[in-house]
N, C-alpha and C. Protein backbone atom coordinates (compact mmCIF):
# COMPACT_ATOMS: atom_id res chain seq x y z
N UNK A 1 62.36 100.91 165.43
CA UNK A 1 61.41 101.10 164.34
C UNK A 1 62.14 101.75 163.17
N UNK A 2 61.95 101.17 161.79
CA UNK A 2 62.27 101.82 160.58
C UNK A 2 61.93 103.01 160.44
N UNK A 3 62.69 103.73 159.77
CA UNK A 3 61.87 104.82 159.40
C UNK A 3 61.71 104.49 157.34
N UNK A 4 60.35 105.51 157.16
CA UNK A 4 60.54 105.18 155.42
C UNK A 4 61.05 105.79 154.66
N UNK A 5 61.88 105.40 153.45
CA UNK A 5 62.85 106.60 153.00
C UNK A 5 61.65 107.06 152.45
N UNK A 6 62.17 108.27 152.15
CA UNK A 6 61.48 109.45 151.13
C UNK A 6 62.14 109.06 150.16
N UNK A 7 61.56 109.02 148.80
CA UNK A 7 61.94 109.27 147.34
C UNK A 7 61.58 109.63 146.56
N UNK A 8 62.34 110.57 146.09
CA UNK A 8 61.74 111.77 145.24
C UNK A 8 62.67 111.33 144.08
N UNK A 9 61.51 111.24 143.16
CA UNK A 9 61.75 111.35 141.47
C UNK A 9 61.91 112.71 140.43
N UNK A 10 62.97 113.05 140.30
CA UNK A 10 62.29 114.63 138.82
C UNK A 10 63.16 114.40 137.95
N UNK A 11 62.87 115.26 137.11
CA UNK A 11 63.35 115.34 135.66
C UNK A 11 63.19 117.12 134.98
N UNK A 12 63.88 116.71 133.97
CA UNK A 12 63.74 118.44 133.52
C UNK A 12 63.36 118.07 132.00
N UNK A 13 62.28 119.32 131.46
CA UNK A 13 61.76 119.11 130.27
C UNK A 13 60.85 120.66 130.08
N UNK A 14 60.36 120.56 128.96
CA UNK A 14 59.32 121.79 128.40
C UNK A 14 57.89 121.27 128.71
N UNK A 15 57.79 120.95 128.49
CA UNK A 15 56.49 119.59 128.81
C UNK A 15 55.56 120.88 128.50
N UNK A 16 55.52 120.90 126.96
CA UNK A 16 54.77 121.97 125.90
C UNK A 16 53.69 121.43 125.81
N UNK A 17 51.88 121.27 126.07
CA UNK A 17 50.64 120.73 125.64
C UNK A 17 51.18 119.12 126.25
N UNK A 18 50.61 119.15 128.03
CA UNK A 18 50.82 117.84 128.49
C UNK A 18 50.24 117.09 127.57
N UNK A 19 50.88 115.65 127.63
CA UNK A 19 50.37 114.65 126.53
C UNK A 19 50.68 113.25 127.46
N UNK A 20 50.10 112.28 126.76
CA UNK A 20 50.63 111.00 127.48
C UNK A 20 51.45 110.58 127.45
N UNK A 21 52.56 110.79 126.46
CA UNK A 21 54.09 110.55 126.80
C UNK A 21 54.50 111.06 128.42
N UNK A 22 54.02 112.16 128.79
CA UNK A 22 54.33 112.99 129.79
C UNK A 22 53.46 112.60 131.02
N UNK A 23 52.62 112.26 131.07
CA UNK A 23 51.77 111.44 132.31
C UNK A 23 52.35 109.97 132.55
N UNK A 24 52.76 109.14 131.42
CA UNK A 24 53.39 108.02 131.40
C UNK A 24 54.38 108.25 132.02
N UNK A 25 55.25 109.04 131.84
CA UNK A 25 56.63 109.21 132.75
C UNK A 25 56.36 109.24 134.12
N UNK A 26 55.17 110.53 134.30
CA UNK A 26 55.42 110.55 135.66
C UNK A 26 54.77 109.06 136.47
N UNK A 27 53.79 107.86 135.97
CA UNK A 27 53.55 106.73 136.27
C UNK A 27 54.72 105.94 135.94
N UNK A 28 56.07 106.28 135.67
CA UNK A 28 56.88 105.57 135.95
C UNK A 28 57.67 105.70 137.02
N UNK A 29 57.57 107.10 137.39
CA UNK A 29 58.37 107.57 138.29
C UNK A 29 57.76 106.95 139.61
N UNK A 30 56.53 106.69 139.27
CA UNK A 30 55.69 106.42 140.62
C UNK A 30 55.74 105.15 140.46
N UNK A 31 56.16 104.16 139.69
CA UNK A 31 56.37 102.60 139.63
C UNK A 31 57.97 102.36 140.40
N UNK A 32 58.88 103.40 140.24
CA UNK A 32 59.69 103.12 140.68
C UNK A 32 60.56 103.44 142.00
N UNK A 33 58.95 104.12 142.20
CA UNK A 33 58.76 104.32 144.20
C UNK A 33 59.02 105.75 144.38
N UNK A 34 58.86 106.89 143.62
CA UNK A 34 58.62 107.95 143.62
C UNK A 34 57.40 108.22 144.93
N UNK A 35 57.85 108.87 145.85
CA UNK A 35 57.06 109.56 146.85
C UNK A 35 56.31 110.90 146.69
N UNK A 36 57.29 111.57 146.16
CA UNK A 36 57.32 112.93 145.08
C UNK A 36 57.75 113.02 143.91
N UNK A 37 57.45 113.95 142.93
CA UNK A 37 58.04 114.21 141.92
C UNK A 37 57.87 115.37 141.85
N UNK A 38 59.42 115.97 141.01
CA UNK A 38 59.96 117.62 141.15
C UNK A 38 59.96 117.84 140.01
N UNK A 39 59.48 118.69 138.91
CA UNK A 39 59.86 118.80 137.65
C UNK A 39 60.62 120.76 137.58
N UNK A 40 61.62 120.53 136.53
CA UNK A 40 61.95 121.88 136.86
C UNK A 40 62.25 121.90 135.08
N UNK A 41 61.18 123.12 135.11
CA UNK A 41 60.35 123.11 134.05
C UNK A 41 61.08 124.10 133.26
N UNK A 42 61.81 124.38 131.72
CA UNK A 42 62.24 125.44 131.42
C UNK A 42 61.00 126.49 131.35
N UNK A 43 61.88 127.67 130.92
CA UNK A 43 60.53 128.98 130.25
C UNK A 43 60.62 129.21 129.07
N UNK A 44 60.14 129.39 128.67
CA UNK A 44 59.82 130.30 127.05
C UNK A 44 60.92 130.52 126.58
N UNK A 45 61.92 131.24 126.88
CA UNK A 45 63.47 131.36 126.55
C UNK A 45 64.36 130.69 126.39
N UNK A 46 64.45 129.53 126.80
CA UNK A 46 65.11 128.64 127.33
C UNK A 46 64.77 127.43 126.14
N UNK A 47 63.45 127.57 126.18
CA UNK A 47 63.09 126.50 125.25
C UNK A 47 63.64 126.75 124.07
N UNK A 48 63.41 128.37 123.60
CA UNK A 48 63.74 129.19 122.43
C UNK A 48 65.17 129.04 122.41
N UNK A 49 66.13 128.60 123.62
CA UNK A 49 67.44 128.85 123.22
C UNK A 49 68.01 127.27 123.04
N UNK A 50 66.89 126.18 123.27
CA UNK A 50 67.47 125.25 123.10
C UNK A 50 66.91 124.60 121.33
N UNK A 51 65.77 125.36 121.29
CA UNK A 51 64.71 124.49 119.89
C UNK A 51 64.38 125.20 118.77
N UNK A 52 65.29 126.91 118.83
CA UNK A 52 64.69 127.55 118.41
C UNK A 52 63.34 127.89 117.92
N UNK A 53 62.31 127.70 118.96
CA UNK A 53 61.13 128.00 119.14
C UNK A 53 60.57 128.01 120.45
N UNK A 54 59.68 128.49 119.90
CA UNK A 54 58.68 129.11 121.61
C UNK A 54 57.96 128.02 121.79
N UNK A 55 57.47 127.89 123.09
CA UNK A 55 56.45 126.80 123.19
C UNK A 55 55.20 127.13 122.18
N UNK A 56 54.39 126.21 122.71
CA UNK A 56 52.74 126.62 122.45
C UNK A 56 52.53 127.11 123.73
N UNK A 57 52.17 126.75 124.88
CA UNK A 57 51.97 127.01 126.01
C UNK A 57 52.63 128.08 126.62
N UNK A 58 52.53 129.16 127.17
CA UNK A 58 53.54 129.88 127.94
C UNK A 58 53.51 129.27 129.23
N UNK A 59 54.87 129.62 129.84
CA UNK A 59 55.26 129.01 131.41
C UNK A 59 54.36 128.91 132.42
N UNK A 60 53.85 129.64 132.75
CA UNK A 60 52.45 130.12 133.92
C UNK A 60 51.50 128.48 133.15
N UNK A 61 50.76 128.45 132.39
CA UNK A 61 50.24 127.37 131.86
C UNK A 61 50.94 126.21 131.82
N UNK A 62 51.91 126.44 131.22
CA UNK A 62 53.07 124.78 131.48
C UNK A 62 52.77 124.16 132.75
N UNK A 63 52.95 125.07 134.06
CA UNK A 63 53.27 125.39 135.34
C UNK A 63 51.95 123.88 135.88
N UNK A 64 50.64 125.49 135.59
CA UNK A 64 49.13 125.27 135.97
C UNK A 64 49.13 123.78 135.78
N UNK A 65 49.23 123.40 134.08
CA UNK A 65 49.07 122.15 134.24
C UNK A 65 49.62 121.03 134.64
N UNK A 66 51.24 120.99 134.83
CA UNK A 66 51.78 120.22 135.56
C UNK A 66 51.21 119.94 137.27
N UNK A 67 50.81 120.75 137.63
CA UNK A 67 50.13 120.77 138.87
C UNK A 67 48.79 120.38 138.95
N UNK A 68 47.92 120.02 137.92
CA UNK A 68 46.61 119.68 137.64
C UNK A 68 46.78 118.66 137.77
N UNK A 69 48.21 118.12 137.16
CA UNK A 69 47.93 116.49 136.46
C UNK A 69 47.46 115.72 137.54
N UNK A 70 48.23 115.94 138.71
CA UNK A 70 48.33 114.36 139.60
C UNK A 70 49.37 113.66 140.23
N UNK A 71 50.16 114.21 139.27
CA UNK A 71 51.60 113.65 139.44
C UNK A 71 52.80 114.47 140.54
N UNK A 72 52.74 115.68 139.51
CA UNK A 72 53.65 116.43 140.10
C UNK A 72 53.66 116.91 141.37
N UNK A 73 54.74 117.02 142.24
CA UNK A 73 54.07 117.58 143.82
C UNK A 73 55.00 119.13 143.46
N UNK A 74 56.10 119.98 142.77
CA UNK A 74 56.38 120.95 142.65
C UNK A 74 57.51 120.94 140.89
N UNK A 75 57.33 121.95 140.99
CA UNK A 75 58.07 122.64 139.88
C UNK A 75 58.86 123.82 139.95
N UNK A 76 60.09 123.94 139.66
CA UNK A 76 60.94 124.99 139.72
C UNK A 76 61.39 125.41 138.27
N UNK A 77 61.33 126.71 137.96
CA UNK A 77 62.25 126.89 136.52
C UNK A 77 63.29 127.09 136.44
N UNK A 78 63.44 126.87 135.30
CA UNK A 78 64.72 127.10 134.56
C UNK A 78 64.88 127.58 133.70
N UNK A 79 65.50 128.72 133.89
CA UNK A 79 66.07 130.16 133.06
C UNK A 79 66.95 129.98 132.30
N UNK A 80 67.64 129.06 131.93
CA UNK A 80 68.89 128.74 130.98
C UNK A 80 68.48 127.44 130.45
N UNK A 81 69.53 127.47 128.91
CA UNK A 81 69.60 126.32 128.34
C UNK A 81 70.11 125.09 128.77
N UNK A 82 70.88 125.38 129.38
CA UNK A 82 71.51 124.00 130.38
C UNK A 82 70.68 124.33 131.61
N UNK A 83 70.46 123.05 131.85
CA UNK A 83 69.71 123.27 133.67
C UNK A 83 70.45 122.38 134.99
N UNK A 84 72.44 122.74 134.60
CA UNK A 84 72.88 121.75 135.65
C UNK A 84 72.67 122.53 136.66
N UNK A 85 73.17 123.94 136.44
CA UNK A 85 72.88 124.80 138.24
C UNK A 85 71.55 124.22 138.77
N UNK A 86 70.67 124.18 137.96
CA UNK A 86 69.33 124.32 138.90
C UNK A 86 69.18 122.68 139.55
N UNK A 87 70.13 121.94 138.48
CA UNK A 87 69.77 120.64 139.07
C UNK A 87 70.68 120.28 140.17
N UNK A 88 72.10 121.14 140.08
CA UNK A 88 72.46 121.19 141.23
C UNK A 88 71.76 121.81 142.47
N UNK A 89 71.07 122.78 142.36
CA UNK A 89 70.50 123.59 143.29
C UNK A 89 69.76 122.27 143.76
N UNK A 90 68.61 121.67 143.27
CA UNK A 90 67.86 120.18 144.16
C UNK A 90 68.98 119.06 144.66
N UNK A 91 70.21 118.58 143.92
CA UNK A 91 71.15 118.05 144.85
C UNK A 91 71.03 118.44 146.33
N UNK A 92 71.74 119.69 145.94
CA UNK A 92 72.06 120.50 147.28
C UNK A 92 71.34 120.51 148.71
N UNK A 93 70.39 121.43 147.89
CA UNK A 93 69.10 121.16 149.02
C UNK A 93 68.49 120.09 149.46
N UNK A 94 68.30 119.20 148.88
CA UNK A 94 67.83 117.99 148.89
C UNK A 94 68.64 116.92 149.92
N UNK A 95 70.25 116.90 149.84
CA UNK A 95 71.52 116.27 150.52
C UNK A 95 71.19 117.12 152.01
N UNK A 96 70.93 118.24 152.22
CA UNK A 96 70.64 118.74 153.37
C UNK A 96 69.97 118.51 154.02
N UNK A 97 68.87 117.62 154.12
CA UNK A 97 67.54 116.94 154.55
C UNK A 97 68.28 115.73 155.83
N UNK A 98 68.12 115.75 156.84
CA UNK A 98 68.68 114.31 157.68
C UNK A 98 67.64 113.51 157.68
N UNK A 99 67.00 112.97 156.94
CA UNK A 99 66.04 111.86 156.86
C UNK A 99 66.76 110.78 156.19
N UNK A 100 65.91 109.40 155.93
CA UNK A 100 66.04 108.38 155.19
C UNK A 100 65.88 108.65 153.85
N UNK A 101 66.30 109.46 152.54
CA UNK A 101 66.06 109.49 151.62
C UNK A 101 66.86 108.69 149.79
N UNK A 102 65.70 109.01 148.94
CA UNK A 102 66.87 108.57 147.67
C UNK A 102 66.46 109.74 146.91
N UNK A 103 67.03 109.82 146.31
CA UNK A 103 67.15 110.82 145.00
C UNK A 103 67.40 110.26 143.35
N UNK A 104 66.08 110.36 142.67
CA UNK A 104 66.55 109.63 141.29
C UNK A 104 66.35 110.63 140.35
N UNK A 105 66.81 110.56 139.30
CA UNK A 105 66.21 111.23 137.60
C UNK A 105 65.53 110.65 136.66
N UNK A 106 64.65 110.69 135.90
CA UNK A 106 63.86 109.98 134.73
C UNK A 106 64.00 110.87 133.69
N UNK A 107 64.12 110.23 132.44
CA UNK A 107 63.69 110.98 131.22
C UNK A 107 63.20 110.00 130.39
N UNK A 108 62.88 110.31 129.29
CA UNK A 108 62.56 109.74 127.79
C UNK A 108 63.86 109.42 127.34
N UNK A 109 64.00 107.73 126.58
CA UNK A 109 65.48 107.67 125.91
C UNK A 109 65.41 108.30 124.76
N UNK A 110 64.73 109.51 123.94
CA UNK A 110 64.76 110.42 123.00
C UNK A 110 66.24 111.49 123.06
N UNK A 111 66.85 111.48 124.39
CA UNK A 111 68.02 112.78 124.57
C UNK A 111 69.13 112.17 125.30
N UNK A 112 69.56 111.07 125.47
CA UNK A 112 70.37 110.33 126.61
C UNK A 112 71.58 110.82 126.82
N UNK A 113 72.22 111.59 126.50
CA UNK A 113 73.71 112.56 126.43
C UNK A 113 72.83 113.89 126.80
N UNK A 114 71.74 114.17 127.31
CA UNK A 114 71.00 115.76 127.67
C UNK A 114 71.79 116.59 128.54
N UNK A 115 71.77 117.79 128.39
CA UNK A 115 72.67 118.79 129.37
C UNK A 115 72.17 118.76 131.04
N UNK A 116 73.20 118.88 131.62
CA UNK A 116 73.24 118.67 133.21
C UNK A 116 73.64 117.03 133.21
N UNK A 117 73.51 116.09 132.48
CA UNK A 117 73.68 114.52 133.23
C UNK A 117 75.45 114.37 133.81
N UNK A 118 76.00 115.53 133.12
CA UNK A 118 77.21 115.55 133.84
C UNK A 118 77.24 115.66 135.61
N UNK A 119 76.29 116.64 135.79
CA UNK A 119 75.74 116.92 137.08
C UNK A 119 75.44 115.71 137.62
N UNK A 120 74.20 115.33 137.26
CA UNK A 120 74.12 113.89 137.82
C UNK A 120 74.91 112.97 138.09
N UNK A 121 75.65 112.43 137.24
CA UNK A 121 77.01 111.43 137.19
C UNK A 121 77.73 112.07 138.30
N UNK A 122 78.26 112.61 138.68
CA UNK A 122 79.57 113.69 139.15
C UNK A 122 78.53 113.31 141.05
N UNK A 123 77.46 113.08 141.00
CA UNK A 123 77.35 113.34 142.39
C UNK A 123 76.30 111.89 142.65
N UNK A 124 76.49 110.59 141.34
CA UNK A 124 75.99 109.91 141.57
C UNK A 124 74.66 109.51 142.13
N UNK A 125 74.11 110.47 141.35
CA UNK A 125 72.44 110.54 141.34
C UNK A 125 71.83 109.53 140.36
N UNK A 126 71.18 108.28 140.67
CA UNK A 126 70.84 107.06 139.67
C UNK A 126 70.06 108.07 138.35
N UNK A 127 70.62 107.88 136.96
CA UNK A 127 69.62 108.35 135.79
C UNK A 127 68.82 107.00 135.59
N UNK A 128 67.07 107.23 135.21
CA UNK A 128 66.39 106.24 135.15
C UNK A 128 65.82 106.44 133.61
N UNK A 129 66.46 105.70 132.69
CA UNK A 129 65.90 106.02 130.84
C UNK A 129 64.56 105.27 130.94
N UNK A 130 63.44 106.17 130.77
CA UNK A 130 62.41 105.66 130.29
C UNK A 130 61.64 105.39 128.75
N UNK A 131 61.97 104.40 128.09
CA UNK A 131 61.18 104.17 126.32
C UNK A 131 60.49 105.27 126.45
N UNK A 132 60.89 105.81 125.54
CA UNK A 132 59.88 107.56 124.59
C UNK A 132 58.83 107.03 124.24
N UNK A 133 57.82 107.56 124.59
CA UNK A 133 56.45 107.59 124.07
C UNK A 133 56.56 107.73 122.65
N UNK A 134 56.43 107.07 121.48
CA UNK A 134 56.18 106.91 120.20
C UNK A 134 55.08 107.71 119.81
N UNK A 135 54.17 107.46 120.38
CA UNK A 135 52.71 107.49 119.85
C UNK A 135 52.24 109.18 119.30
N UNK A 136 52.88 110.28 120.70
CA UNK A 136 52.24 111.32 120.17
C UNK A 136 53.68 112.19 121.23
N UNK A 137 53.72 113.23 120.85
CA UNK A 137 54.61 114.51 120.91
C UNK A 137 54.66 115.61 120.81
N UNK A 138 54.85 116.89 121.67
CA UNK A 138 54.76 118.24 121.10
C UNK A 138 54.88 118.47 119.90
N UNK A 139 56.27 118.11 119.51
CA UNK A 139 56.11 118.12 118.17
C UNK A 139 55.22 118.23 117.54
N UNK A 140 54.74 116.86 117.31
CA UNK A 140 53.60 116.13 116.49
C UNK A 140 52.14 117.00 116.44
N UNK A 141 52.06 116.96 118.02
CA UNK A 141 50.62 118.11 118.42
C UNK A 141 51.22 119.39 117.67
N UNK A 142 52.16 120.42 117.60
CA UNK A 142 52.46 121.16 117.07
C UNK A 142 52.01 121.17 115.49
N UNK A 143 52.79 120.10 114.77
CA UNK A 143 52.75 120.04 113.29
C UNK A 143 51.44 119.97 113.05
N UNK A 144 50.39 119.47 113.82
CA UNK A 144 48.62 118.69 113.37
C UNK A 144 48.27 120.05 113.56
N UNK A 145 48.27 121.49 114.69
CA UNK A 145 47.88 122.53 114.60
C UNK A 145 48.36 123.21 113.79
N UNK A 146 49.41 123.30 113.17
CA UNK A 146 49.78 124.41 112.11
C UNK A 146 49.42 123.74 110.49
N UNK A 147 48.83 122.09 110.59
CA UNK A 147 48.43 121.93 108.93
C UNK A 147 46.80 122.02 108.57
């Protein structure tokens, strides 16, 4: 008898005021046989050290709602501007598992050179570019609340 692989999909992002760019992803992740999905979410600092700015959302809320959506089955943070340690840290742990498994990454093609894909490459973890949501964006939600 077969056994079924496990496959777990994540990605790393701020995912500031979920939006449908950000639910779309994770329905891709789940089109492309995602069992789970891991998001490892920066904090407040992190964001600040990559965008010079703070979210809208603080982390605890980022968190809440990633876990509301549907999608997500966990979230880990990330305390730094680069997030290869941490994405090494799910390698790691993850390679330790003796089951049937795969391991993929997704993002938006908005950042395709993003920090850590060295990580990825280096231990041959498939990157999966998903078309950026056009339509609407933190950003965007940002700029419409402050005019």
């Amino acid at each position: 008898m077969k056994k079924e692989k496990i496959k777990v999909g994540f990605t790393v992002g701020c995912f500031d005021m979920l939006h449908q760019g950000h639910i779309d992803l994770f329905k891709q992740m789940k089109k492309e046989g995602a069992t789970s999905i891991f998001v490892l979410l920066h904090d407040d600092k992190s964001i600040f050290k990559n965008k010079s700015k703070f979210p809208v959302q603080p982390f605890n809320l980022r968190r809440e709602n990633l876990a509301k959506c549907g999608y997500v089955d966990a979230t880990f943070m990330v305390a730094t501007a680069n997030p290869s340690a941490q994405i090494l840290s799910v390698i790691s742990v993850w390679s330790q598992f003796p089951f049937n498994k795969e391991l993929f990454y997704m993002r938006g093609d908005d950042w395709v050179d993003f920090p850590g894909k060295c990580v990825l490459d280096e231990y041959k973890i498939p990157i999966k570019i998903k078309k950026y949501f056009k339509g609407v964006s933190s950003s965007k939600i940002r700029a419409s609340i402050n005019n």
